[in-house]
Protein backbone atom coordinates (compact mmCIF):
# COMPACT_ATOMS: atom_id res chain seq x y z
CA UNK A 1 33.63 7.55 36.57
CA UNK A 2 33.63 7.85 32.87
CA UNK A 3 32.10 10.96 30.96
CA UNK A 4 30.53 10.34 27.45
CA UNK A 5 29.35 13.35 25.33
CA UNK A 6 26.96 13.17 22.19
CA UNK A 7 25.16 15.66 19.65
CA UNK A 8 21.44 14.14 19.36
CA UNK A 9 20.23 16.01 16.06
CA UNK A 10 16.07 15.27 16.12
CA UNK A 11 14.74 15.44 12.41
CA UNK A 12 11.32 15.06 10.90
CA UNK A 13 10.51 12.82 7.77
CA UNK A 14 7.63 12.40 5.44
CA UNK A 15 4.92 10.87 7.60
CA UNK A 16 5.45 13.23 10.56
CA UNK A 17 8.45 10.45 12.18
CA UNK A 18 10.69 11.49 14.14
CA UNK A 19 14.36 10.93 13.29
CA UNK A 20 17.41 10.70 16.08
CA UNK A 21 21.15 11.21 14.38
CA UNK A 22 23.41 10.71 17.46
CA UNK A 23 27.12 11.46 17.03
CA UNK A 24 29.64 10.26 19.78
CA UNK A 25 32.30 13.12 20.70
CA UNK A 26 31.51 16.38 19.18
CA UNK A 27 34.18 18.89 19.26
CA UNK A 28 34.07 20.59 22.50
CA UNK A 29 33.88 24.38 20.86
CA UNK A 30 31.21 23.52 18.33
CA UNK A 31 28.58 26.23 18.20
CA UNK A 32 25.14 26.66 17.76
CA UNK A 33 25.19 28.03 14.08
CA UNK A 34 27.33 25.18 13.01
CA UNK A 35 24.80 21.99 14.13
CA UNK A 36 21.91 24.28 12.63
CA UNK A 37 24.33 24.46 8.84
CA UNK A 38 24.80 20.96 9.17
CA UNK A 39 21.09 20.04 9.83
CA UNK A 40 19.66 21.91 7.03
CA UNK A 41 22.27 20.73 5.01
CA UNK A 42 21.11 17.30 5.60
CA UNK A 43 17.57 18.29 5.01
CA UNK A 44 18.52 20.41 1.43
CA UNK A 45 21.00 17.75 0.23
CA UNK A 46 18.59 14.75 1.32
CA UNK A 47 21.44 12.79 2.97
CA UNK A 48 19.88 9.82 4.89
CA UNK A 49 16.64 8.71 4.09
CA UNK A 50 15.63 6.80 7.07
CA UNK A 51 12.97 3.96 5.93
CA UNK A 52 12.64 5.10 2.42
CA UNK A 53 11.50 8.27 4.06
CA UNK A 54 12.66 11.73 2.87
CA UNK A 55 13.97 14.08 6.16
CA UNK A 56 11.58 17.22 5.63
CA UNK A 57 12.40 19.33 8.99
CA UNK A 58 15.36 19.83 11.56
CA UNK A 59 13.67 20.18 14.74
CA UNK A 60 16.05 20.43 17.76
CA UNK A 61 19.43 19.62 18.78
CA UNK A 62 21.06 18.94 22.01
CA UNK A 63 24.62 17.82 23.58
CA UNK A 64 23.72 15.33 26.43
CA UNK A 65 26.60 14.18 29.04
CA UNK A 66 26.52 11.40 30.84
CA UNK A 67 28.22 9.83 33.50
CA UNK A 68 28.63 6.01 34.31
CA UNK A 69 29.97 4.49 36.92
CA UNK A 70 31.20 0.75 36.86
CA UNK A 71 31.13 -1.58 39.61
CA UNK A 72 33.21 -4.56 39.77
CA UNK A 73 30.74 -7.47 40.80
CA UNK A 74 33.79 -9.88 40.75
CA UNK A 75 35.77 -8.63 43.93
């Protein structure tokens, strides 16, 4: 079984979108305070612009784990 890890950072842009950053592997000790710095450092620095579209609001952040499990189908 193989365990993935990712930060999902959920913005808002002009327009009322919503906006999904996903990064792969976030440190294992990273703490609350830091993801919020980084997201409203995106937001005040204007970073990405998804679309044209200016990010206006961080709105939540989350570290989902999965789990997969392969299964050989050639045996």
């Amino acid at each position: 079984m193989e365990t993935a890890k990712k930060l999902v950072m959920t913005f808002k842009s002009e327009g009322d979108n919503v906006v999904n950053f996903t990064i792969d592997d976030p440190k294992d000790n990273l703490t609350e305070a830091e993801v919020i710095s980084a997201m409203n450092l995106i937001v005040e620095k204007n970073i990405f612009s998804p679309g044209e579209l200016d990010l206006v609001e961080a709105v939540k952040a989350k570290v989902v784990q999965t789990n997969t499990t392969e299964y050989d189908l050639k045996a």
